[in-house]
C-alpha atoms as a PDB file:
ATOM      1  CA  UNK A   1      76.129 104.127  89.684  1.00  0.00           C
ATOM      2  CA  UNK A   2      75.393 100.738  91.767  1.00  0.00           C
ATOM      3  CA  UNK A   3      77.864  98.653  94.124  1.00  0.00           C
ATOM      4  CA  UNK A   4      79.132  95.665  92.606  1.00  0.00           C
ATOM      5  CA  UNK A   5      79.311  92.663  94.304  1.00  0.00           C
ATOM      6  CA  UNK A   6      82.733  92.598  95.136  1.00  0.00           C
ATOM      7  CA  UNK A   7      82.605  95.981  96.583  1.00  0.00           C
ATOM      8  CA  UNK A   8      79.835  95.244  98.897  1.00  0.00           C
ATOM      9  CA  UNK A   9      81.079  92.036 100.313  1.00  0.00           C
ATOM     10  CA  UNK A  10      84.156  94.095 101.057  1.00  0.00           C
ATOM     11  CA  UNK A  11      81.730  96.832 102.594  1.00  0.00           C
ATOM     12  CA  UNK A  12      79.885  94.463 104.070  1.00  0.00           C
ATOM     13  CA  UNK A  13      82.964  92.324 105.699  1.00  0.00           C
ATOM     14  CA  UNK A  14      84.651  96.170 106.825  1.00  0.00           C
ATOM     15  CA  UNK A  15      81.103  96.462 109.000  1.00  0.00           C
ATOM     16  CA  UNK A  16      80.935  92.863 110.505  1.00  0.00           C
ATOM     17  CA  UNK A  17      84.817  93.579 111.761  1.00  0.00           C
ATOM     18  CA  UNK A  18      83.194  97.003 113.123  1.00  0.00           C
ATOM     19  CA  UNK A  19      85.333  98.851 111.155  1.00  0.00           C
ATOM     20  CA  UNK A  20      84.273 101.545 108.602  1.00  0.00           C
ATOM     21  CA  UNK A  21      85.933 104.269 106.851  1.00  0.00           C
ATOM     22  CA  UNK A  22      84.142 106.595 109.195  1.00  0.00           C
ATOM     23  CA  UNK A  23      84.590 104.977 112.179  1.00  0.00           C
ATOM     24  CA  UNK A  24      88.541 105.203 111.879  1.00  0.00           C
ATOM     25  CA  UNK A  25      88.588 108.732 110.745  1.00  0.00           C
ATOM     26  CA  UNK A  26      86.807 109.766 114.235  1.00  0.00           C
ATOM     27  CA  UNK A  27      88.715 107.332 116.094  1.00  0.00           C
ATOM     28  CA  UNK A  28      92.148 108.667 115.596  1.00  0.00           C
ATOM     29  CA  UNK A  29      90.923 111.903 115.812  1.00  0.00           C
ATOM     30  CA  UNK A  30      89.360 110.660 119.784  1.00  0.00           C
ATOM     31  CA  UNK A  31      92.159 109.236 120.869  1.00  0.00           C
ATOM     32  CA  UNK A  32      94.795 111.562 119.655  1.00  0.00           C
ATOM     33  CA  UNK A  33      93.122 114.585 121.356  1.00  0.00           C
ATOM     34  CA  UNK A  34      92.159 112.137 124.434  1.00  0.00           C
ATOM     35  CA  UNK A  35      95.830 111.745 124.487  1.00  0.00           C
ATOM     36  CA  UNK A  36      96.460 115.544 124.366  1.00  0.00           C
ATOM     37  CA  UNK A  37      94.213 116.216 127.065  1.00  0.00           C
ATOM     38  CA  UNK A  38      96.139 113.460 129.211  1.00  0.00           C
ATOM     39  CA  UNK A  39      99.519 115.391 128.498  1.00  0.00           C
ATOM     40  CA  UNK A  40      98.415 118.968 129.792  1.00  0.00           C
ATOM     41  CA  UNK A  41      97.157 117.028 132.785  1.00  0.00           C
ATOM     42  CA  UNK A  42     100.467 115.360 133.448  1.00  0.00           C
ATOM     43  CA  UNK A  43     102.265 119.161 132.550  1.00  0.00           C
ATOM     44  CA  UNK A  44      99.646 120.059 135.585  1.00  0.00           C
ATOM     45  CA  UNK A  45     100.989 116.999 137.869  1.00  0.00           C
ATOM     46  CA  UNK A  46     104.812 117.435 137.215  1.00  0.00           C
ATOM     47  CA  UNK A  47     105.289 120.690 136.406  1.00  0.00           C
ATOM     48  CA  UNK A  48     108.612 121.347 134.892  1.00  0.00           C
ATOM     49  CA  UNK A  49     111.781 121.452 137.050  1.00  0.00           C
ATOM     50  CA  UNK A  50     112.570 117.876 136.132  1.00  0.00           C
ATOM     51  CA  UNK A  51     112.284 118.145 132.500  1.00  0.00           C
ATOM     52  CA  UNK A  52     113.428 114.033 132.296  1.00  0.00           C
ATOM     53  CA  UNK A  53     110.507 112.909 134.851  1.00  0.00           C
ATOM     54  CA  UNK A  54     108.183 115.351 132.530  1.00  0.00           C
ATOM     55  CA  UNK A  55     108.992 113.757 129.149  1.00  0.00           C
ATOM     56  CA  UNK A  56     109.279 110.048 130.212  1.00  0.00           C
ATOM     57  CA  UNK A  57     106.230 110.341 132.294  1.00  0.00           C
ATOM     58  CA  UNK A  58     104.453 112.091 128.882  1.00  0.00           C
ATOM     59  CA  UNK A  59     105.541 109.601 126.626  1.00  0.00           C
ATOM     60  CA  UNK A  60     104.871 106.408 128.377  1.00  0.00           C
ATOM     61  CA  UNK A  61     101.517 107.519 129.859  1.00  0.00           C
ATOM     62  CA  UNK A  62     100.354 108.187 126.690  1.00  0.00           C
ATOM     63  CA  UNK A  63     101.353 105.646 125.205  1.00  0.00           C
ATOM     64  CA  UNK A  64      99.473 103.321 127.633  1.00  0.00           C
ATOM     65  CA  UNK A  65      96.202 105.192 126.916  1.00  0.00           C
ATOM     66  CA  UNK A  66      96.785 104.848 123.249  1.00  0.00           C
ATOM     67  CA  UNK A  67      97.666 101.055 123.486  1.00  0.00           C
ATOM     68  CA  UNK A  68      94.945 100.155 125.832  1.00  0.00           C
ATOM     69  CA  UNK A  69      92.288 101.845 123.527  1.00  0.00           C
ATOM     70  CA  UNK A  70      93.273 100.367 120.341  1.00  0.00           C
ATOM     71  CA  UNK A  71      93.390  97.114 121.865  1.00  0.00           C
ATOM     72  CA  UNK A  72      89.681  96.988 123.203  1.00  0.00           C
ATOM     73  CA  UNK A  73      88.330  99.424 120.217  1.00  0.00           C
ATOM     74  CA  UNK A  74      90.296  97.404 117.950  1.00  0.00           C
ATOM     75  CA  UNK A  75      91.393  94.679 119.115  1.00  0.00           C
ATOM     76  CA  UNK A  76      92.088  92.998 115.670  1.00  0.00           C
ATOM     77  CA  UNK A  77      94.760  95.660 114.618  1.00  0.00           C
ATOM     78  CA  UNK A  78      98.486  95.786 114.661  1.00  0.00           C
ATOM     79  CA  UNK A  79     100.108  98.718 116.322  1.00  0.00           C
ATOM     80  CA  UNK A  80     103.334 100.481 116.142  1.00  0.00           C
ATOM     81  CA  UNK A  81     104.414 103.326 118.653  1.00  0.00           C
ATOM     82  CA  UNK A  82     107.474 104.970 118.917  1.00  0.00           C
ATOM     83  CA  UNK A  83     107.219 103.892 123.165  1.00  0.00           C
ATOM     84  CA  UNK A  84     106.571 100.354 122.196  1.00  0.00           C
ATOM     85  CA  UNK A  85     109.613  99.463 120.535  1.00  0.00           C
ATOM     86  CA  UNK A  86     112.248  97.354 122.523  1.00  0.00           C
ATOM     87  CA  UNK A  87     115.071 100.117 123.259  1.00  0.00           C
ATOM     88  CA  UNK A  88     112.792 101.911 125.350  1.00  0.00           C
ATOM     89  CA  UNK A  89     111.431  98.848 127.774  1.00  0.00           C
ATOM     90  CA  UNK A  90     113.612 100.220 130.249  1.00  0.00           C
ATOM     91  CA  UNK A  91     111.662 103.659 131.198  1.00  0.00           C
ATOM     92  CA  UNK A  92     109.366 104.203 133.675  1.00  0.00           C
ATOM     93  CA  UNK A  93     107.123 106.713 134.296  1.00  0.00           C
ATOM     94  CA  UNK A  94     105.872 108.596 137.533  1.00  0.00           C
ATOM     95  CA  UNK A  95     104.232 106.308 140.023  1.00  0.00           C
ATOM     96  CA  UNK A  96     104.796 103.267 137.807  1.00  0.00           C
ATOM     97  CA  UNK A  97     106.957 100.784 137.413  1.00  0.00           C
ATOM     98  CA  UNK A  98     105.652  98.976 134.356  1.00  0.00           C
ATOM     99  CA  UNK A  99     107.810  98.074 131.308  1.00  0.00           C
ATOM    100  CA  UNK A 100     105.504 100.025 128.345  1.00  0.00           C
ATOM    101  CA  UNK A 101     103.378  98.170 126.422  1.00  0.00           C
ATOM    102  CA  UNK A 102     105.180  96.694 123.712  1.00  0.00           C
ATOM    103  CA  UNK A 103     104.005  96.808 119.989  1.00  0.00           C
ATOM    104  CA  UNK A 104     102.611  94.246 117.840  1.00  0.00           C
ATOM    105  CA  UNK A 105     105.445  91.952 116.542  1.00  0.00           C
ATOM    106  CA  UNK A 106     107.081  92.810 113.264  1.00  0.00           C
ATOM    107  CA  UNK A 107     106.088  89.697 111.799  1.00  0.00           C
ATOM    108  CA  UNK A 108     102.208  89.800 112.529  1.00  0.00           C
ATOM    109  CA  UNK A 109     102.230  93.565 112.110  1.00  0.00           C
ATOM    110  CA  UNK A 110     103.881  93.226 108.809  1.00  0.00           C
ATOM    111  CA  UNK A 111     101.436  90.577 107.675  1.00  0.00           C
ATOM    112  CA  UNK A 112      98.362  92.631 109.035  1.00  0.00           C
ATOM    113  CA  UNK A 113      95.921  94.385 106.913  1.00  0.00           C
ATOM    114  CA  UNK A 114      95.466  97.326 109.340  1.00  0.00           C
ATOM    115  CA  UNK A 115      97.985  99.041 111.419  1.00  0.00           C
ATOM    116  CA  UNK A 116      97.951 101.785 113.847  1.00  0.00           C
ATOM    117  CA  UNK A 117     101.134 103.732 113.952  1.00  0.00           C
ATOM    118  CA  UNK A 118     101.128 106.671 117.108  1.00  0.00           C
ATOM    119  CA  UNK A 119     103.638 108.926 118.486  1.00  0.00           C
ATOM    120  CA  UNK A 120     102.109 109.081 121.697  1.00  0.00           C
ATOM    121  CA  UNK A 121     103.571 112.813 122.297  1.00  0.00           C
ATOM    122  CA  UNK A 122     105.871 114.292 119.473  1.00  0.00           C
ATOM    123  CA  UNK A 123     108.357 117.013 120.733  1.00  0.00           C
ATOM    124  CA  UNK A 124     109.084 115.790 123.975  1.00  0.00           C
ATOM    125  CA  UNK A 125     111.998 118.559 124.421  1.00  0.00           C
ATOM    126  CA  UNK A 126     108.633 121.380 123.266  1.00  0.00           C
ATOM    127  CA  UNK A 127     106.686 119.337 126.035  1.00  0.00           C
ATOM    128  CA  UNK A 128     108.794 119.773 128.520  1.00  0.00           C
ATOM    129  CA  UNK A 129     109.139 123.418 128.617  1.00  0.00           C
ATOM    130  CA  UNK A 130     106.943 125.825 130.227  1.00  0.00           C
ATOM    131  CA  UNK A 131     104.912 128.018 127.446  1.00  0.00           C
ATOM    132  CA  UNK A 132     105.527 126.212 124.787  1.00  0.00           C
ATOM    133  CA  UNK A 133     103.022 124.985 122.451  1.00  0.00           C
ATOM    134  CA  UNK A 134     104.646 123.362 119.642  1.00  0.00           C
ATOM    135  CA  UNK A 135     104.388 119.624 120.324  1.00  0.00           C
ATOM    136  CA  UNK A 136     102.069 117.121 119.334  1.00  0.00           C
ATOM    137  CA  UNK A 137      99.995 113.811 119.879  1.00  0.00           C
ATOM    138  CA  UNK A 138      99.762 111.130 116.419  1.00  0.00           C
ATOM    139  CA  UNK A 139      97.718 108.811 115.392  1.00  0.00           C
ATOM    140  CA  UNK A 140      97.487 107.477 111.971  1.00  0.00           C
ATOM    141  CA  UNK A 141      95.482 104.362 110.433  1.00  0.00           C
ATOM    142  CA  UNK A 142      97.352 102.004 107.514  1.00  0.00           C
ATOM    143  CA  UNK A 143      94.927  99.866 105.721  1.00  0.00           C
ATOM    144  CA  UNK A 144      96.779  97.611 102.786  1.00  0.00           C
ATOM    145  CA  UNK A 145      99.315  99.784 102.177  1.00  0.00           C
ATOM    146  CA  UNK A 146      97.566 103.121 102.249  1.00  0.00           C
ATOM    147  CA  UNK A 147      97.369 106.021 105.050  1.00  0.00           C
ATOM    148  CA  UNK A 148      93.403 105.747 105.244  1.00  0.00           C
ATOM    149  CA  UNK A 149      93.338 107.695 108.605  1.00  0.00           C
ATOM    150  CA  UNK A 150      95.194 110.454 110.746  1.00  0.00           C
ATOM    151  CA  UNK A 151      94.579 112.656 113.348  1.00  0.00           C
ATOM    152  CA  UNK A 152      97.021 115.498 115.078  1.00  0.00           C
ATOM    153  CA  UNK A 153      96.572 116.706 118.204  1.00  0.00           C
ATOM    154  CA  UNK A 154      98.271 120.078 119.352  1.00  0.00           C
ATOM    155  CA  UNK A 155      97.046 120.519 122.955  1.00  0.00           C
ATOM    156  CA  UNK A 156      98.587 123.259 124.006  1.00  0.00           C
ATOM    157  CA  UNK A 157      97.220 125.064 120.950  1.00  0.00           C
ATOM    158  CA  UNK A 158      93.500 123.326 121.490  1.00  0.00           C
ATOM    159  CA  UNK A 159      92.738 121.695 118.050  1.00  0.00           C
ATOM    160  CA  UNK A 160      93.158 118.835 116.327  1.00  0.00           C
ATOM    161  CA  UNK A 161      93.650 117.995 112.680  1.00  0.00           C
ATOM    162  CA  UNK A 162      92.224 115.224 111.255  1.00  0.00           C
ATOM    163  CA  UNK A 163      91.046 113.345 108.547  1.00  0.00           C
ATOM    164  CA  UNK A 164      87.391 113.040 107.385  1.00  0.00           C
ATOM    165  CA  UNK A 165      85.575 111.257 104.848  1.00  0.00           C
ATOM    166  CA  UNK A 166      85.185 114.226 102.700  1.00  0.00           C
ATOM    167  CA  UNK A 167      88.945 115.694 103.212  1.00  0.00           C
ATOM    168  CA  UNK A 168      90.637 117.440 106.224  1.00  0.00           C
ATOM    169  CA  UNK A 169      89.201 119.236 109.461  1.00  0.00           C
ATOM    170  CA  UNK A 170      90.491 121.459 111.845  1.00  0.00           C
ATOM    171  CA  UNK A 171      88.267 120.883 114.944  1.00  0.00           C
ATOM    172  CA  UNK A 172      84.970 121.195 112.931  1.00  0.00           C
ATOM    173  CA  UNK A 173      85.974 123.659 110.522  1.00  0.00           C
ATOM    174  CA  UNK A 174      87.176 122.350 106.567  1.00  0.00           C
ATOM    175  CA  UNK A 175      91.070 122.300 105.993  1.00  0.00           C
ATOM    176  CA  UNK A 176      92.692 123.140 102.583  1.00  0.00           C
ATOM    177  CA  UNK A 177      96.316 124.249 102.676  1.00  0.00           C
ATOM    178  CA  UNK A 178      96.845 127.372 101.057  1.00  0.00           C
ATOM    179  CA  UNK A 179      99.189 128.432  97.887  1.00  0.00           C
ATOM    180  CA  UNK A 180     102.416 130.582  99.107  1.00  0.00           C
ATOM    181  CA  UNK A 181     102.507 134.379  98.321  1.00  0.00           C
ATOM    182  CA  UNK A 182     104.481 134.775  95.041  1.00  0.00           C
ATOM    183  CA  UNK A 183     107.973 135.572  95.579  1.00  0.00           C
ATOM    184  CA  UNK A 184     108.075 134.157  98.982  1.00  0.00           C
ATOM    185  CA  UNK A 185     108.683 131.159 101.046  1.00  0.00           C
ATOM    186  CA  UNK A 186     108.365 130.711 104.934  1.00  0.00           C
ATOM    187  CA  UNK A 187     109.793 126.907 105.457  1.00  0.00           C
ATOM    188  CA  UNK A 188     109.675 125.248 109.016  1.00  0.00           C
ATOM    189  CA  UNK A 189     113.158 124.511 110.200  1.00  0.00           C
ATOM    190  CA  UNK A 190     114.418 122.851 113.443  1.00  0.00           C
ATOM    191  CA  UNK A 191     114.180 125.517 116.226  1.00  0.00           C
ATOM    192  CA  UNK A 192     117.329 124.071 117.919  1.00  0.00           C
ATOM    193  CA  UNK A 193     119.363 122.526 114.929  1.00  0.00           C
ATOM    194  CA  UNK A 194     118.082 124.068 111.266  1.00  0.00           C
ATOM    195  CA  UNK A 195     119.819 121.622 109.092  1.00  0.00           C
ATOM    196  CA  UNK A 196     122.849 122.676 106.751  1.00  0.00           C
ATOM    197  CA  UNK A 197     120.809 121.140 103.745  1.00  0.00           C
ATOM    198  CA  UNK A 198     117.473 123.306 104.068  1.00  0.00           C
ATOM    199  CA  UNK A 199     119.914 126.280 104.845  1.00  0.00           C
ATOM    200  CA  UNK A 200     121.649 125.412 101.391  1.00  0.00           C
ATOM    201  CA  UNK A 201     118.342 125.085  99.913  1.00  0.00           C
ATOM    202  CA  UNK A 202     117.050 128.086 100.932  1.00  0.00           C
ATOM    203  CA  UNK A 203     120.092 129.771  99.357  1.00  0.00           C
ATOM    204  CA  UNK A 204     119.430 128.522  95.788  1.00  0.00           C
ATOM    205  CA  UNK A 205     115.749 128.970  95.753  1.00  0.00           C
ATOM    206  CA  UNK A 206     114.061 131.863  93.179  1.00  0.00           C
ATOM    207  CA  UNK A 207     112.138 133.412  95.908  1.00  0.00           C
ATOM    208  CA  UNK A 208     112.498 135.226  99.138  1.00  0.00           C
ATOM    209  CA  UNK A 209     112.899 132.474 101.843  1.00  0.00           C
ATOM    210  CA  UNK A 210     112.267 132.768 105.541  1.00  0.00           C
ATOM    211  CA  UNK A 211     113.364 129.791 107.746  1.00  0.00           C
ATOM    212  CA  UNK A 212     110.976 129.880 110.426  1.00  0.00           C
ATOM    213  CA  UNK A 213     112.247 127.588 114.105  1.00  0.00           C
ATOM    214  CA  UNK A 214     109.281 125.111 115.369  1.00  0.00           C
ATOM    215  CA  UNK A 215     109.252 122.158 117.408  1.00  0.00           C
ATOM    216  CA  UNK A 216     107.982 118.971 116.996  1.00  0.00           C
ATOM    217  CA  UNK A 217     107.775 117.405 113.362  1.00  0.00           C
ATOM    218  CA  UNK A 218     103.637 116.887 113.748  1.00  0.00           C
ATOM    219  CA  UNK A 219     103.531 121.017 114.365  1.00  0.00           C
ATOM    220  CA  UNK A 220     105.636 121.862 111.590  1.00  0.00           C
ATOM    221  CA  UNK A 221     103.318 120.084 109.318  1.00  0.00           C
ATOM    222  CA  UNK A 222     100.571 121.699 111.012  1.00  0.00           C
ATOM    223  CA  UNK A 223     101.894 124.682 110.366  1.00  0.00           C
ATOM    224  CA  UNK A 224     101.917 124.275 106.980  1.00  0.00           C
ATOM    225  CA  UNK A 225      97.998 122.815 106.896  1.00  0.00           C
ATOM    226  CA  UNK A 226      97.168 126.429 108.965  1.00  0.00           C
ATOM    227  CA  UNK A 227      99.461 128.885 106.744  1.00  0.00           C
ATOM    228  CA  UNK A 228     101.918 129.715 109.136  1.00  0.00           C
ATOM    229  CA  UNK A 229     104.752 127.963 107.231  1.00  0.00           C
ATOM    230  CA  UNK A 230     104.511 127.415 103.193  1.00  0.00           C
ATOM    231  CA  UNK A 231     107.108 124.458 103.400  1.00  0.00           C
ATOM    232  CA  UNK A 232     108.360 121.410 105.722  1.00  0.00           C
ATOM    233  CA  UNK A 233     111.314 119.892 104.191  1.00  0.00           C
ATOM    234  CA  UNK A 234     113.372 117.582 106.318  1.00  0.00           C
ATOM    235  CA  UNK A 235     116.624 115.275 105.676  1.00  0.00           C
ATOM    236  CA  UNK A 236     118.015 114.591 109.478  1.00  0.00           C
ATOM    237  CA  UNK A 237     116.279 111.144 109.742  1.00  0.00           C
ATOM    238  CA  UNK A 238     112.951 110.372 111.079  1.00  0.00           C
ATOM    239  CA  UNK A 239     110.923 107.021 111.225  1.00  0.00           C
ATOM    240  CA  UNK A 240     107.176 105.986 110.483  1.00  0.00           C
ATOM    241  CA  UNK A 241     105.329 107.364 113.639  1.00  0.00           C
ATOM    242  CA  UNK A 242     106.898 111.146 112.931  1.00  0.00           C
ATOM    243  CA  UNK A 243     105.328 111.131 109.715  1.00  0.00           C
ATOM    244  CA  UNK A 244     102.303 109.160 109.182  1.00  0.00           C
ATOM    245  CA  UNK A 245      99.257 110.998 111.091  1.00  0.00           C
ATOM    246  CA  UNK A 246     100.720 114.520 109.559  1.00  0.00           C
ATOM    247  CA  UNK A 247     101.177 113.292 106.340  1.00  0.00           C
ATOM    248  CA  UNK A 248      97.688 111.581 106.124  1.00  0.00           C
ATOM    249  CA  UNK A 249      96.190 114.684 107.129  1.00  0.00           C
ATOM    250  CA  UNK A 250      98.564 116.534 104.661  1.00  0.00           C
ATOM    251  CA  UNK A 251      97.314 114.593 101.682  1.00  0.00           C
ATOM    252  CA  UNK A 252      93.513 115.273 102.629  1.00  0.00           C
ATOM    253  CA  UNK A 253      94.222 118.723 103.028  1.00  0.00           C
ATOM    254  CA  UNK A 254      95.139 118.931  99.251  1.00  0.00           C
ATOM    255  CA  UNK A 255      98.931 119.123 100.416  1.00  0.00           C
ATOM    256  CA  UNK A 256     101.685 117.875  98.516  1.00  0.00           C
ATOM    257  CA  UNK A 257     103.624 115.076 100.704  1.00  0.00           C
ATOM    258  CA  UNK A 258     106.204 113.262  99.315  1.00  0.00           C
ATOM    259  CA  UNK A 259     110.151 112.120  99.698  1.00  0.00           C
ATOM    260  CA  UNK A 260     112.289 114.589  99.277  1.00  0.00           C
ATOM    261  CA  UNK A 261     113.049 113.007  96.175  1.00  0.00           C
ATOM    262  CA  UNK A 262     109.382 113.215  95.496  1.00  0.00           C
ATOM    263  CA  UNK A 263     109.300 109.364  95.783  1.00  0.00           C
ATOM    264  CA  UNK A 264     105.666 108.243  97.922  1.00  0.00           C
ATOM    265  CA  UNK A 265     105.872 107.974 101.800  1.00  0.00           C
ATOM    266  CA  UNK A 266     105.657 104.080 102.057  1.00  0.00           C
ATOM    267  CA  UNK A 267     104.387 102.601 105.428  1.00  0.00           C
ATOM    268  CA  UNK A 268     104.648  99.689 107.750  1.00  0.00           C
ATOM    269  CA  UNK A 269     107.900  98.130 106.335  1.00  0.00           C
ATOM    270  CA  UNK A 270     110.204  95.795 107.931  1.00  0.00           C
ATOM    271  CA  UNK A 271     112.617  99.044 109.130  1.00  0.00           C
ATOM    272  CA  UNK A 272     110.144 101.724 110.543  1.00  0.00           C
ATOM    273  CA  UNK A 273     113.040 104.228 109.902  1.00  0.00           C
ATOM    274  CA  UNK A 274     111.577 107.229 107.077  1.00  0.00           C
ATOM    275  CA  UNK A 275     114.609 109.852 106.731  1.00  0.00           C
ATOM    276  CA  UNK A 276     113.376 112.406 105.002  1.00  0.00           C
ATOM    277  CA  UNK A 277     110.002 114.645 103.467  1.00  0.00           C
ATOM    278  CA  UNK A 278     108.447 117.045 101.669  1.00  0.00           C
ATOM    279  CA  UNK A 279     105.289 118.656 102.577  1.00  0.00           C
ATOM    280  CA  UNK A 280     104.146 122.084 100.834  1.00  0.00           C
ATOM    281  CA  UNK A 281     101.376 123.390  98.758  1.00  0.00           C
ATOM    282  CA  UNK A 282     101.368 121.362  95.463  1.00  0.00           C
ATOM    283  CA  UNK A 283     102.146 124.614  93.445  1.00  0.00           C
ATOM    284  CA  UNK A 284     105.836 124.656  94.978  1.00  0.00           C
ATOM    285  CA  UNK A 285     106.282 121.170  95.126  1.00  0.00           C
ATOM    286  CA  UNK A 286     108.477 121.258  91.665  1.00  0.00           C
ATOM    287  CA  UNK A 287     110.592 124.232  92.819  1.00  0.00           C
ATOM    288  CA  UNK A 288     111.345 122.732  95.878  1.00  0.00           C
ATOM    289  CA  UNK A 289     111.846 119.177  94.677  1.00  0.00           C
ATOM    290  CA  UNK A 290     114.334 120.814  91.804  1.00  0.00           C
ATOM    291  CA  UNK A 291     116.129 122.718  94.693  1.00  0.00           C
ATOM    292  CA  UNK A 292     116.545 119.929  96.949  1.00  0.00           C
ATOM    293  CA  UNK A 293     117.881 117.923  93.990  1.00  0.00           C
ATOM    294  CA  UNK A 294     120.307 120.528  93.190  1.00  0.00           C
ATOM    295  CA  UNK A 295     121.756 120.711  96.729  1.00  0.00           C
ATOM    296  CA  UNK A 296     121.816 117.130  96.678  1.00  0.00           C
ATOM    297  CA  UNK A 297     123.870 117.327  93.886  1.00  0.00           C
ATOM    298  CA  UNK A 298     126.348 119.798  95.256  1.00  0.00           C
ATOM    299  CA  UNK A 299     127.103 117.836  98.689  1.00  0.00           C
ATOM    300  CA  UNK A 300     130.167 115.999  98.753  1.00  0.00           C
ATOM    301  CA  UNK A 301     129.894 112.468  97.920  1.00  0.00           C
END
């Protein structure tokens, strides 16, 4: 089957802009590991008796690695990081007294075509504690209202998941997430506050269901991609940059990702906040969307 014209203009413009489908797959998947690397480096530095110095100097450093590459790899792009948003100009990190970066503004991101949305380090309490492994580096690519790249680096573990144009990878190796044994359902909870609602859920389900504690929302979804956990379902509120590398990598994995009311994950809006979702193998997807409906139901009003 040949290109039509309209296609290959739009091919043709992607590659004059140095952009191609390609290129952003292994670019997220650089710069979130790059990112990674940086972390265990500043876990080296700090150490861990000031667990406050440890996550601020995490976050922000990473963040200003992340910022600086997009801007001279692709220097066209919006961006939007969890550091870069106004309530946090006031930290500092370690040896520097810089204001972070700030993000593209919400008017020019909004309007943009392309968006990069990071959580320079995800699980900052996980981060800061010797041992622990369950913490994570995001980046994810938004091209006209689609995720189109992701990448999620878990450092302390040594891989990264990504996107690729022919699905998911973990490190080099192909990523599919795997079916759940029947009869049973392992579902990543909150390791230091399982929410009431998945605890309810879990009650009401048709199958044997183990909540399993892990950190950061980017290795709970990781979990999931590897088979460690069948299930992620979360309602405690989240926003874009928890979501949106995981979830792209999720849906190239063959994974079910959704809303908890099995609405799509929408993108770049106006109010970066994204409560809740649903990430599992597609065969439980119905059970679990009918269960969370049902506790829904059966919460006061």
């Amino acid at each position: 089957m040949g290109t039509d014209r309209t296609d290959l203009v739009g091919i043709v413009g992607e590659r004059m802009m140095g952009h191609t489908p390609a290129d952003d797959h292994a670019t997220a998947a650089e710069l979130a590991a790059e990112a990674g690397r940086l972390l265990l480096r500043v876990r080296d530095e700090l150490g861990f008796a000031d667990a406050r110095a440890l996550k601020d100097t995490g976050d922000l450093r990473a963040h200003e690695y992340l910022m600086a590459e997009l801007a001279e790899r692709c220097p066209g792009d919006a961006v939007l990081s969890e550091e870069g948003r106004a309530s946090v100009a006031g930290k500092r990190s370690a040896g520097d007294d810089r204001a972070p970066t700030g993000n593209t503004a919400d008017a020019d991101r909004l309007a943009a075509d392309r968006v990069w949305i990071v959580d320079p380090l995800d699980g900052t309490r996980e981060f800061s504690e010797e041992g622990r492994s369950d913490w994570a580096v995001h980046v994810a690519l938004w091209v006209k209202g689609e995720l189109a790249a992701g990448a999620v680096a878990l450092p302390a573990q040594g891989v990264t998941l990504r996107t690729s144009p022919d699905g998911a990878l973990a490190g080099d190796a192909p990523l599919r997430v795997g079916p759940p044994e029947p009869g049973r359902l392992r579902v990543a909870v909150s390791r230091t506050r399982p929410p009431e609602f998945v605890q309810r859920l879990a009650g009401i389900l048709d199958a044997d269901v183990e909540l399993v504690p892990i950190g950061s929302a980017g290795a709970k979804i990781s979990a999931v991609l590897q088979g460690v956990v069948d299930a992620y379902v979360h309602a405690g509120g989240q926003y874009e940059w928890d979501s949106a590398a995981p979830a792209a990598v999720a849906l190239a994995a063959g994974a079910h990702a959704s809303r908890i009311d099995g609405s799509p994950l929408v993108y770049n809006r106006t109010d970066p906040r994204l409560p809740d979702i649903l990430v599992c193998h597609p065969v439980s997807a119905s059970t679990l969307l009918s269960g969370i409906q049902a506790v829904g139901d059966a919460l006061p009003g």
